[in-house]
C-alpha atoms as a PDB file:
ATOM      1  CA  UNK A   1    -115.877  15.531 142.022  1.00  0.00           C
ATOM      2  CA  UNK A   2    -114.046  17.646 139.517  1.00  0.00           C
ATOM      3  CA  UNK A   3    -111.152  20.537 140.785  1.00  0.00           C
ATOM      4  CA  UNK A   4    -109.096  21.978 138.148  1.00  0.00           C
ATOM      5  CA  UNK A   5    -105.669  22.665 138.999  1.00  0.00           C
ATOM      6  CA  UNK A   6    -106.275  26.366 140.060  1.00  0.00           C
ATOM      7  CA  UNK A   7    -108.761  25.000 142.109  1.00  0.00           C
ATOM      8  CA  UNK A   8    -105.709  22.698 143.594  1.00  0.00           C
ATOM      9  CA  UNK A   9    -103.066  24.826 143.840  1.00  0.00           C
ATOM     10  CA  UNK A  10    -105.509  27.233 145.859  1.00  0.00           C
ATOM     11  CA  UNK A  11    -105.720  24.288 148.143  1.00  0.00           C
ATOM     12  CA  UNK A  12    -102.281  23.428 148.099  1.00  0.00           C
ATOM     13  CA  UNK A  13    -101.772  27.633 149.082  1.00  0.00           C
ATOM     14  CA  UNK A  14    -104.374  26.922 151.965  1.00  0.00           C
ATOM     15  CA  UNK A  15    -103.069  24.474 153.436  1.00  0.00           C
ATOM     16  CA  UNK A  16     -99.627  25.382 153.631  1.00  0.00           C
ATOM     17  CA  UNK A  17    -100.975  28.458 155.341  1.00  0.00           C
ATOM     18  CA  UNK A  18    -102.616  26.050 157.657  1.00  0.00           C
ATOM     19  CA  UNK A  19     -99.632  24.107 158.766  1.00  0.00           C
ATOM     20  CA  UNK A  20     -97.247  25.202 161.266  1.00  0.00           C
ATOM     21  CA  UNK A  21     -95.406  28.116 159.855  1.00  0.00           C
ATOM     22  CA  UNK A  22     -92.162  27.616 161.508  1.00  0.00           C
ATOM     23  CA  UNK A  23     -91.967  24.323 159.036  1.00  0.00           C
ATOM     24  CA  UNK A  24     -92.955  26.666 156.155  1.00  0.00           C
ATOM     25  CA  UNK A  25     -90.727  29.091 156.657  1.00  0.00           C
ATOM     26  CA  UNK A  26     -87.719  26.723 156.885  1.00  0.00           C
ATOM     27  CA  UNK A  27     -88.631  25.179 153.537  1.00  0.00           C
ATOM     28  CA  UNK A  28     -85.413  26.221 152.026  1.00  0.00           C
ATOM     29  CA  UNK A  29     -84.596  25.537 148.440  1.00  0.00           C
ATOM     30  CA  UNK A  30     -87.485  23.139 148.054  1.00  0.00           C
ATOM     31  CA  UNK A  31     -90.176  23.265 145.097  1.00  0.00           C
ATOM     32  CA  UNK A  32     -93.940  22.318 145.889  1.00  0.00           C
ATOM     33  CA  UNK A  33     -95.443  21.448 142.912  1.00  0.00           C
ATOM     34  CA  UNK A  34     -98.667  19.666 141.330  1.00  0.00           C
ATOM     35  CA  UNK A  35     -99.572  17.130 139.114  1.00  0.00           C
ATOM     36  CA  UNK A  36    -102.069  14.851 137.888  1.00  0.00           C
ATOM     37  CA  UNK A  37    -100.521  11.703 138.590  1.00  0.00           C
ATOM     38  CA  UNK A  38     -97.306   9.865 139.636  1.00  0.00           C
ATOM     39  CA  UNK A  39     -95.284   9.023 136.340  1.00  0.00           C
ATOM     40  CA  UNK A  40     -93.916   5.649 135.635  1.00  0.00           C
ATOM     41  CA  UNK A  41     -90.796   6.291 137.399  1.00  0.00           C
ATOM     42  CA  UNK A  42     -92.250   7.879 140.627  1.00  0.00           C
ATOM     43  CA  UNK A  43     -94.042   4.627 140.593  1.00  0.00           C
ATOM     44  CA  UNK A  44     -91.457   2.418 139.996  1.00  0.00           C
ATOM     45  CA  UNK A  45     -88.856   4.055 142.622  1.00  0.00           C
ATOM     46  CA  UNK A  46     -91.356   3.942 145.518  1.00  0.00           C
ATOM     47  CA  UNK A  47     -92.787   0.605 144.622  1.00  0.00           C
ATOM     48  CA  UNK A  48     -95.769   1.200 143.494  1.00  0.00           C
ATOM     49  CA  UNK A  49     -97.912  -1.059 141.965  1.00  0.00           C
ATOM     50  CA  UNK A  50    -101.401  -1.351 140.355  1.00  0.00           C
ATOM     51  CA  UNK A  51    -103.120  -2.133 144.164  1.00  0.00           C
ATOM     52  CA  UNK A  52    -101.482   1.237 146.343  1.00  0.00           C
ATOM     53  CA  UNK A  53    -102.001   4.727 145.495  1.00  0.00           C
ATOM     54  CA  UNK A  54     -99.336   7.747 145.710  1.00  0.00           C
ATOM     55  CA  UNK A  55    -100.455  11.033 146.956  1.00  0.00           C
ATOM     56  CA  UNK A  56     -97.536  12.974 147.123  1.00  0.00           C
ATOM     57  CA  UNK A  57     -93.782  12.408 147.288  1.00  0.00           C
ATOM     58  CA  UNK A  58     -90.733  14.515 148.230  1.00  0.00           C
ATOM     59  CA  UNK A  59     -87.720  14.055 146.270  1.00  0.00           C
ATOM     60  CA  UNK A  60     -84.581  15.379 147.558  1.00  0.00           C
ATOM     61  CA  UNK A  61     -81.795  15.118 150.822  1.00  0.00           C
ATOM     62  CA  UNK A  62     -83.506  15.442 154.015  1.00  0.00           C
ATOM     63  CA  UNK A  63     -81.640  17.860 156.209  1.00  0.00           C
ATOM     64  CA  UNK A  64     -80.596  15.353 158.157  1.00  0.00           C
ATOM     65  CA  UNK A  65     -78.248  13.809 155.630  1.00  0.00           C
ATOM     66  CA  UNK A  66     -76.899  17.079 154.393  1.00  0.00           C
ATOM     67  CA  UNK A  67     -73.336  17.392 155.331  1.00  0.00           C
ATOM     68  CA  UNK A  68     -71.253  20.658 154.734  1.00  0.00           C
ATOM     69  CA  UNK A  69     -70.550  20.541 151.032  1.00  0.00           C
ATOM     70  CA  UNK A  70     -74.229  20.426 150.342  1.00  0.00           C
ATOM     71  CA  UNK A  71     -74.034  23.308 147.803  1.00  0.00           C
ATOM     72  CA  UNK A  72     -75.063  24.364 144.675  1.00  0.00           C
ATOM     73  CA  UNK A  73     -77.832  21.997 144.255  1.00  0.00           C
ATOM     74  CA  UNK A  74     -81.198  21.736 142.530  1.00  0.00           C
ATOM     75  CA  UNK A  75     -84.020  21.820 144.826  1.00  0.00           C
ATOM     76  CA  UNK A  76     -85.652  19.259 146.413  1.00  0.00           C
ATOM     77  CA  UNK A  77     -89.085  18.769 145.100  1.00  0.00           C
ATOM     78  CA  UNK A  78     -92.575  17.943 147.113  1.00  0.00           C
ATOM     79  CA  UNK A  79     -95.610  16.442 144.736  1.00  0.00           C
ATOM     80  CA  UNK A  80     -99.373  16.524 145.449  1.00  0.00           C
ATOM     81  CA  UNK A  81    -101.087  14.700 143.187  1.00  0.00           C
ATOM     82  CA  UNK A  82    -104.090  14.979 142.338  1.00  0.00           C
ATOM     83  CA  UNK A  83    -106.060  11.998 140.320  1.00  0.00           C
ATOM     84  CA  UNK A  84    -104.713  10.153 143.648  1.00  0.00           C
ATOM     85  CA  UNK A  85    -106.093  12.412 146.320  1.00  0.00           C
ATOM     86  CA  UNK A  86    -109.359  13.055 144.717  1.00  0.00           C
ATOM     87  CA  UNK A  87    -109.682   9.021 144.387  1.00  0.00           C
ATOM     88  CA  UNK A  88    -109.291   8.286 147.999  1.00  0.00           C
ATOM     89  CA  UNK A  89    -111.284  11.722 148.858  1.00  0.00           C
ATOM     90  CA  UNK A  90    -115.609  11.357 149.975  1.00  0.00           C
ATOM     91  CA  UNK A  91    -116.152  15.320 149.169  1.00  0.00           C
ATOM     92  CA  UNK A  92    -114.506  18.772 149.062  1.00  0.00           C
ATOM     93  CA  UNK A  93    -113.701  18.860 152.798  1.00  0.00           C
ATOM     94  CA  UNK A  94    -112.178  15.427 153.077  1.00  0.00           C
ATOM     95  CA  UNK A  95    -110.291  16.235 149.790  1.00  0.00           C
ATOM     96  CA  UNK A  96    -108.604  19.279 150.895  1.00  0.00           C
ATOM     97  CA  UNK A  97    -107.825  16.925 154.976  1.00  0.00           C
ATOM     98  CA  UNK A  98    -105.560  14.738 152.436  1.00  0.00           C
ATOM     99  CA  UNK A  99    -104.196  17.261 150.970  1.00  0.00           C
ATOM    100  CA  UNK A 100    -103.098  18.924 154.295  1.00  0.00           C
ATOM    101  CA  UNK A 101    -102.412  15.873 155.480  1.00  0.00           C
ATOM    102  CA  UNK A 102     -99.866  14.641 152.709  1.00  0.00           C
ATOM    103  CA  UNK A 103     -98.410  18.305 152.458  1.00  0.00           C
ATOM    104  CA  UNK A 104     -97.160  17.416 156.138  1.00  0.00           C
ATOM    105  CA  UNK A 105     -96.474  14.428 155.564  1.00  0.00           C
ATOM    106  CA  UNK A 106     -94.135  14.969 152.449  1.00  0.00           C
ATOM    107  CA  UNK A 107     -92.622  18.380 154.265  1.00  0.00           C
ATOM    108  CA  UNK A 108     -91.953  15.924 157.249  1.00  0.00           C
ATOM    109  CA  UNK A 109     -89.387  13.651 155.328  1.00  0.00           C
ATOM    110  CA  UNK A 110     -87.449  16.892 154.095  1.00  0.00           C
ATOM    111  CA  UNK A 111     -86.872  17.698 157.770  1.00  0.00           C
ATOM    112  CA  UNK A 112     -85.776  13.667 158.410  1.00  0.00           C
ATOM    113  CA  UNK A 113     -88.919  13.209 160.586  1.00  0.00           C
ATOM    114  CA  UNK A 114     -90.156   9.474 161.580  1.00  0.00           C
ATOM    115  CA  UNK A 115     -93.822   8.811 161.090  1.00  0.00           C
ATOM    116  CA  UNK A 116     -94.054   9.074 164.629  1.00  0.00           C
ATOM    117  CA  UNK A 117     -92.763  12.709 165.218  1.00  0.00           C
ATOM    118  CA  UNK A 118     -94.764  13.897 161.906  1.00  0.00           C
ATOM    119  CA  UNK A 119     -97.728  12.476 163.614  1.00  0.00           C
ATOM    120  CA  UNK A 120     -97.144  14.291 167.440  1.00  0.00           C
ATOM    121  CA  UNK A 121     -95.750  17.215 165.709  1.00  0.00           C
ATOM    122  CA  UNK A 122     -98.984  17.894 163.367  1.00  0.00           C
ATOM    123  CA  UNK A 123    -101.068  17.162 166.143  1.00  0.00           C
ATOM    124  CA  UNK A 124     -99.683  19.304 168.628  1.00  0.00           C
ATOM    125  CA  UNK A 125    -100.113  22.306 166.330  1.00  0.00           C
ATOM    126  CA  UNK A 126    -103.685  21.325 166.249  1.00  0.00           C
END
C-alpha cells in the first residue's frame, strides 16, 4: 500500500475531526506534524531499537507539569509517522484506525493522561 503524504495529512485532518473535539480544541500551542520515519534521536530517546516500531510521539510538557512561569515557549510537537503505521497497517481502513488511534494516543500524553484514562476516555466518545 502506497499513500503519499497529502494522502496522510488528509487522514491525519480526518481523524482529528473524528476525535472528541473538546480535546482538539484545547490543543493549545501544540504542532501536529508528519513524517516518514522516527530519526535517530526519536529512536534513541524512547528506546527504540531494531525489534519495536514508533508510530507517533509527542514531544513537549504535559499540562500537568506546567507550572505558572510556563511562558514563552516553543510548541510542543505530536508526530505520525508514516513508514511505521503503514507497516503495522492490513489495508486503507485499518491504516487510517492507527492513525486515529495514535493521534489519541499522542494528544493523550499532552493532557498527562495514563493509558488507562486515554483508553475509557476514547472509548466513551465512541
Amino acid at each position: 500500500m502506497e499513500v503519499s503524504d497529502e494522502q496522510f495529512d488528509a487522514l491525519i485532518t480526518r481523524a482529528m475531526n473524528e476525535l472528541p473535539q473538546s480535546y482538539i480544541q484545547n490543543l493549545d500551542n501544540v504542532a501536529i506534524i508528519q513524517a516518514d520515519e522516527p530519526t535517530a534521536e526519536q529512536k534513541q530517546k524512547m528506546h527504540i531499537d531494531g525489534n519495536n516500531l514508533l508510530l507517533g510521539l509527542y514531544e513537549g510538557i504535559p499540562l500537568t507539569q506546567r507550572g505558572n512561569g510556563y511562558t514563552f515557549v516553543l510548541p510542543d510537537k505530536i508526530t505520525l509517522f508514516k513508514l511505521p503505521l503503514l507497516q503495522i497497517s492490513q489495508d486503507e481502513a485499518d491504516f487510517y484506525q492507527h492513525i486515529k488511534r495514535t493521534l489519541w494516543h499522542e494528544m493523550a500524553h499532552f493532557y498527562g493522561l495514563s493509558h488507562a484514562d486515554m483508553d475509557a476516555r476514547i472509548h466513551a466518545s465512541e
